[in-house]
Protein backbone atom coordinates (compact mmCIF):
# COMPACT_ATOMS: atom_id res chain seq x y z
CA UNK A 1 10.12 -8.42 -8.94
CA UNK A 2 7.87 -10.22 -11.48
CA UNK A 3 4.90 -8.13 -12.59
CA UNK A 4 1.70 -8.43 -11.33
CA UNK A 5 -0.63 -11.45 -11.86
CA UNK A 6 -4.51 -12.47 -12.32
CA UNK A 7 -6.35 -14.91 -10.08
CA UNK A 8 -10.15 -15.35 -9.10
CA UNK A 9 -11.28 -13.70 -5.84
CA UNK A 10 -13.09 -15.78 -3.34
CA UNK A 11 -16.46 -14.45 -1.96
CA UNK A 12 -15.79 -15.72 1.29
CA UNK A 13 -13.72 -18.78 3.12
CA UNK A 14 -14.29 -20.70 6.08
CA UNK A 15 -12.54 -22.98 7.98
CA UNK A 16 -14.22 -26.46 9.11
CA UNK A 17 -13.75 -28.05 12.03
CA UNK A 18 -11.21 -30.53 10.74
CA UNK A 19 -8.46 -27.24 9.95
CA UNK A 20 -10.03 -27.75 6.28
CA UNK A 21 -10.53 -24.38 4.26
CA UNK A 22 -13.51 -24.08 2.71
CA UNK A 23 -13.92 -21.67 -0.48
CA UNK A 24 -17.28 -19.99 -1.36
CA UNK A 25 -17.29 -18.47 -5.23
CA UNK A 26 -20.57 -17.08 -5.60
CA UNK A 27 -22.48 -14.86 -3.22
CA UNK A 28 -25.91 -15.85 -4.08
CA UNK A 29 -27.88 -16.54 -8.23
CA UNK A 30 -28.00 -15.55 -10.58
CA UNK A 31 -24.34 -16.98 -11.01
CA UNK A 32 -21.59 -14.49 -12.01
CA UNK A 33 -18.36 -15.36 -12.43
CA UNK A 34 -16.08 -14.71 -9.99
CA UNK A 35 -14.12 -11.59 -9.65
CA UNK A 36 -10.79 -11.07 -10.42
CA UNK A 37 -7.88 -9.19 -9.15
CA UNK A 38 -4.60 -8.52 -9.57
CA UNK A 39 -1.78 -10.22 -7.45
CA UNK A 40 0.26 -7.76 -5.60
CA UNK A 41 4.09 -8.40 -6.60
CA UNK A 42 4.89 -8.43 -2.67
CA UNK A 43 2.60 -11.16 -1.74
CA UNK A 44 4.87 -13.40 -1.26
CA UNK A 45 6.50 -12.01 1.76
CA UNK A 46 2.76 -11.13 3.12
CA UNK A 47 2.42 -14.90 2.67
CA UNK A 48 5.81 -15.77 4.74
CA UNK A 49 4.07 -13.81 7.34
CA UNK A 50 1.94 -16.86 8.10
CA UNK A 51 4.46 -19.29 9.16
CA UNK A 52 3.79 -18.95 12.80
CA UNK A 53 -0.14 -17.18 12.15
CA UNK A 54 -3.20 -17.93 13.33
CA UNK A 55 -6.23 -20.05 12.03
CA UNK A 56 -7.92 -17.22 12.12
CA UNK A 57 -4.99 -15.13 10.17
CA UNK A 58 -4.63 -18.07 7.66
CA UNK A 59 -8.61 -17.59 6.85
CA UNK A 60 -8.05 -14.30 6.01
CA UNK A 61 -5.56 -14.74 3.58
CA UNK A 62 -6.79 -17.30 1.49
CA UNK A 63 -10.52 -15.39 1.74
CA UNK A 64 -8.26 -13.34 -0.47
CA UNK A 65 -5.95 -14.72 -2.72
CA UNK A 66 -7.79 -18.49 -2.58
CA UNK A 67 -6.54 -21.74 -2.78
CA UNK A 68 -2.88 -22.57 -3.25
CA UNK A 69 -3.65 -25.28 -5.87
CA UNK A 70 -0.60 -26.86 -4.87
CA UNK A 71 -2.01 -30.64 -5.59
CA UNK A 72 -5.08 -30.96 -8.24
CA UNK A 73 -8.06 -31.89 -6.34
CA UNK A 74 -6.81 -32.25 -3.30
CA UNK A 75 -8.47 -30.01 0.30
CA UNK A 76 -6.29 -27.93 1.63
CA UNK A 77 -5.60 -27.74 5.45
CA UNK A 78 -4.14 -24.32 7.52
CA UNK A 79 -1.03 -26.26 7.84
CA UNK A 80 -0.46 -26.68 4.20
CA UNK A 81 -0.40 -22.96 4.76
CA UNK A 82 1.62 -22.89 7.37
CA UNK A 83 4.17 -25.37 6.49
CA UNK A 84 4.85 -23.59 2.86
CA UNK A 85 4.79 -20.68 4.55
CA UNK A 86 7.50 -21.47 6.83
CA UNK A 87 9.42 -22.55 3.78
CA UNK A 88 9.23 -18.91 2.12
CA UNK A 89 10.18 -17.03 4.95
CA UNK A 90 13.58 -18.79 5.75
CA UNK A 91 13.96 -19.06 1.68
CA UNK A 92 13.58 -14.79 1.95
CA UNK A 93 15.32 -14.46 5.66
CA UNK A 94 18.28 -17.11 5.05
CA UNK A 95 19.13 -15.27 1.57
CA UNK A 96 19.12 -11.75 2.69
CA UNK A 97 21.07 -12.88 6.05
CA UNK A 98 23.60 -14.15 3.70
CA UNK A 99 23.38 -10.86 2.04
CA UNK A 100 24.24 -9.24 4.81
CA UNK A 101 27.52 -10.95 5.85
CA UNK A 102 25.91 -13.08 7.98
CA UNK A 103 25.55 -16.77 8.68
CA UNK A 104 21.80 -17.49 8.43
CA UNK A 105 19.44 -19.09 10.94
CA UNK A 106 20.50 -22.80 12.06
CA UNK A 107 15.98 -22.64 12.03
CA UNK A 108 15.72 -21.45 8.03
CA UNK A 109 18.50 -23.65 6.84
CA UNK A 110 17.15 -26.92 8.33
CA UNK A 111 13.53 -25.97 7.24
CA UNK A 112 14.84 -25.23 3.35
CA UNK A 113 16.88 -28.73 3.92
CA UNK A 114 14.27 -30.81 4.99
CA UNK A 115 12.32 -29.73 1.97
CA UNK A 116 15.10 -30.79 -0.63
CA UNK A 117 15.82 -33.72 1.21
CA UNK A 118 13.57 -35.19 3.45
CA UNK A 119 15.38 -37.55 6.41
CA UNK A 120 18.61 -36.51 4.62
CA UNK A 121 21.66 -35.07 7.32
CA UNK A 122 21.96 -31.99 5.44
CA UNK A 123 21.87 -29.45 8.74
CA UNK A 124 25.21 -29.38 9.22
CA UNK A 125 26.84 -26.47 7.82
CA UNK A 126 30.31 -27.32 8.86
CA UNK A 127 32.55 -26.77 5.53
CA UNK A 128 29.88 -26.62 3.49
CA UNK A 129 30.89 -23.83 1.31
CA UNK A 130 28.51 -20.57 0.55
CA UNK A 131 28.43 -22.02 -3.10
CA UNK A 132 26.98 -25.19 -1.53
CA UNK A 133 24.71 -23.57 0.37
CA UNK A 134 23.08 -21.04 -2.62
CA UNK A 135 23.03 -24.60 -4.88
CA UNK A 136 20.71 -26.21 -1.94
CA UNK A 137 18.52 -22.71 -2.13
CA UNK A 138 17.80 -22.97 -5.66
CA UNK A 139 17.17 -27.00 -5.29
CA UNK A 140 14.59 -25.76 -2.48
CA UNK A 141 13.10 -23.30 -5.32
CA UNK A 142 13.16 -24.90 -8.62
CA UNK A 143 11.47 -28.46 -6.29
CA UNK A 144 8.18 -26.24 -4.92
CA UNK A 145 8.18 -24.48 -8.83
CA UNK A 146 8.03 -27.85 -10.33
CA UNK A 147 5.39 -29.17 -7.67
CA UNK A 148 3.40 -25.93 -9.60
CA UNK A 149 0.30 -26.74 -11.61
CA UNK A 150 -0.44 -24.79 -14.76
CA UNK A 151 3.15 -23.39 -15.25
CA UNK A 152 4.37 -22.50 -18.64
CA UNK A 153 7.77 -21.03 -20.05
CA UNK A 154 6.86 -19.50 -23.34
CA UNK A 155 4.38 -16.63 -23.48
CA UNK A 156 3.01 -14.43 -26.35
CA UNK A 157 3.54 -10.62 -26.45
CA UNK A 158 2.73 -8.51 -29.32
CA UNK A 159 2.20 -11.68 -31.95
CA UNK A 160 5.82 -12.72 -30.77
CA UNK A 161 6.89 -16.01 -28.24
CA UNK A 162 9.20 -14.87 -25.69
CA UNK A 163 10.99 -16.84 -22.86
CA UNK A 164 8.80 -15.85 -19.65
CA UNK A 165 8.09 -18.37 -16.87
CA UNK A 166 4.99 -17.90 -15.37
CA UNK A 167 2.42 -19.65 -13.28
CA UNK A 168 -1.60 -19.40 -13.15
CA UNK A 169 -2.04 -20.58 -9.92
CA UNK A 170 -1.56 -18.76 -6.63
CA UNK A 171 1.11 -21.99 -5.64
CA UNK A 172 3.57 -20.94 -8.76
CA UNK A 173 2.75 -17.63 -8.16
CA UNK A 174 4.31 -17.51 -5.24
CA UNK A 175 7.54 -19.11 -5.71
CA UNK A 176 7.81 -17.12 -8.77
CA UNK A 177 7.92 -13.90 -6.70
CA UNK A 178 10.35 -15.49 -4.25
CA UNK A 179 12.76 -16.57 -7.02
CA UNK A 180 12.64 -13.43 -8.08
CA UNK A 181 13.05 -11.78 -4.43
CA UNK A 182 16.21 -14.04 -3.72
CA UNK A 183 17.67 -13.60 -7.36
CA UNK A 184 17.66 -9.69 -7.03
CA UNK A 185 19.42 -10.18 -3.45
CA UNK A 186 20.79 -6.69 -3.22
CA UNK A 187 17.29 -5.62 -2.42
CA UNK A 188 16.95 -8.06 0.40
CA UNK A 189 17.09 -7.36 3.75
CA UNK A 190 16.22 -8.76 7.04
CA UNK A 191 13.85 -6.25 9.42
CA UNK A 192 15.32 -5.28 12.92
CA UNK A 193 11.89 -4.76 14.09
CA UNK A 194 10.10 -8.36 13.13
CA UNK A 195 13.07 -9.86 11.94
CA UNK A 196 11.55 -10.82 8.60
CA UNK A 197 12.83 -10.36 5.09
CA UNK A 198 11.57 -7.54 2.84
CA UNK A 199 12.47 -5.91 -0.27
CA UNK A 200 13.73 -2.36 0.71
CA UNK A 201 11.67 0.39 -0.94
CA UNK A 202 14.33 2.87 -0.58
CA UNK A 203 18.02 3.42 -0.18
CA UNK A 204 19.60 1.86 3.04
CA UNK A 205 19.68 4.03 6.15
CA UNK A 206 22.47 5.44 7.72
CA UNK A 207 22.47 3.67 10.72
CA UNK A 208 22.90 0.15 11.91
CA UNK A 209 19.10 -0.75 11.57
CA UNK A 210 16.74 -1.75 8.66
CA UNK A 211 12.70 -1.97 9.27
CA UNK A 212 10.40 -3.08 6.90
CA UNK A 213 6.97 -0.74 5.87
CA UNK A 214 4.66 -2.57 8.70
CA UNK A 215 7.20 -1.83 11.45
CA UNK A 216 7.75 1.68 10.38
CA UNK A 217 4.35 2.02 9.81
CA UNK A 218 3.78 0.91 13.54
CA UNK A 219 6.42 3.17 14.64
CA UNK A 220 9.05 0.73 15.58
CA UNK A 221 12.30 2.59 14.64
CA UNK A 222 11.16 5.37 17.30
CA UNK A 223 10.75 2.86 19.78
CA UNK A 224 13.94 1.28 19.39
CA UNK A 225 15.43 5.49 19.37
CA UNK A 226 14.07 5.77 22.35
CA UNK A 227 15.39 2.15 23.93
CA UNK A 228 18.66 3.58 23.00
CA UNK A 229 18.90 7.11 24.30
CA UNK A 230 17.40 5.60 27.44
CA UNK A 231 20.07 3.45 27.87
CA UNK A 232 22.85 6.12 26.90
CA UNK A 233 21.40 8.26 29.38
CA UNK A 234 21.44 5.55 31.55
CA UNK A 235 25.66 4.65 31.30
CA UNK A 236 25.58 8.69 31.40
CA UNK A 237 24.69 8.77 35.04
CA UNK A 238 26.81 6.05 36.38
């Protein structure tokens, strides 16, 4: 995953009655300058999270992390949120489905599609090849990268240029973790629990199901254990 990143912290956002989010900077004078804090290199799949979140969930996140910046100048509403949002998770979920042997949601392919190629008949996967398919996934990518503002290529480390792409805004910042995510594939993997991608923090389990940290964290897998010896039992006593 690319290494962590620097952006301003908000002191506080709001959302108007409009769906507009409002961003506060300063808590009160003197001025200070704004905080700053490093952007965790999982965001990204915190931020797919949102494509079916509340206002209220929305708020939260960019009291956080701020603006996307995707368009200079221009006010940002929850569904810009949403709607890129939507775009990163089946970017994440389609990839590591394919990972997995499997097809991919009918859902993430037309949302990546209509992104590339708005009003075009794309949906149709019918002999479109897997090669096909990755090419339209990196179209979908390398379109929202170049929508960035404030990206770069070269950067300086220890008096020397090196090849690095980057982004200073929490719009590039984003897709540049995804890129990354969907690049390094082999780490991919779609949850069982809340069937969203995730990066898998340790070796694959023995048995048929993967879960992400917030499902494990909220005790999912035991659940599911216990669905299943339930229903064993169940076929058992018949």
């Amino acid at each position: 995953m690319v290494g962590s990143l620097l952006i301003p912290k908000p002191y506080r956002a709001k959302v108007n009655k409009d769906g507009f989010l409002i961003w506060s900077w300063y808590p009160k004078a003197p001025i200070e300058p704004p905080a700053i804090h490093k952007v965790p290199v999982k965001l990204c799949f915190d931020f797919a999270r949102l494509a079916e979140g509340s206002t209220e969930s929305i708020r939260r996140f960019a009291a956080s992390w701020g603006p996307l910046g995707w368009e200079r100048g221009r006010q940002e509403h929850v569904d810009d949120f949403r709607r890129y949002a939507r775009l990163a998770k089946a970017l994440l979920r389609f990839t590591a489905e394919r990972l997995s042997g499997g097809r991919g949601l009918d859902e993430d392919w037309g949302t990546i599609c209509e992104f590339v190629a708005p009003g075009q008949n794309l949906t149709n996967r019918a002999g479109l090849d897997s090669r096909f398919q990755m090419a339209i996934i990196a179209a979908a990518a390398n379109k929202w990268f170049a929508q960035a503002q404030g990206h770069g290529i070269l950067a300086i480390s220890d008096a020397t240029l090196q090849v690095r792409p980057y982004a200073s805004n929490l719009f590039g910042m984003l897709i540049t973790q995804i890129a990354h995510a969907i690049a390094r594939s082999d780490q991919l993997a779609v949850c069982d629990g809340c069937r969203a991608a995730f990066v898998r923090d340790r070796a694959p389990s023995r048995g048929p199901r993967q879960y992400c940290g917030k499902c494990r964290k909220a005790k999912v897998p035991q659940r599911d254990a216990s669905r299943d010896w339930r229903r064993r039992a169940e076929l058992r006593m018949k």
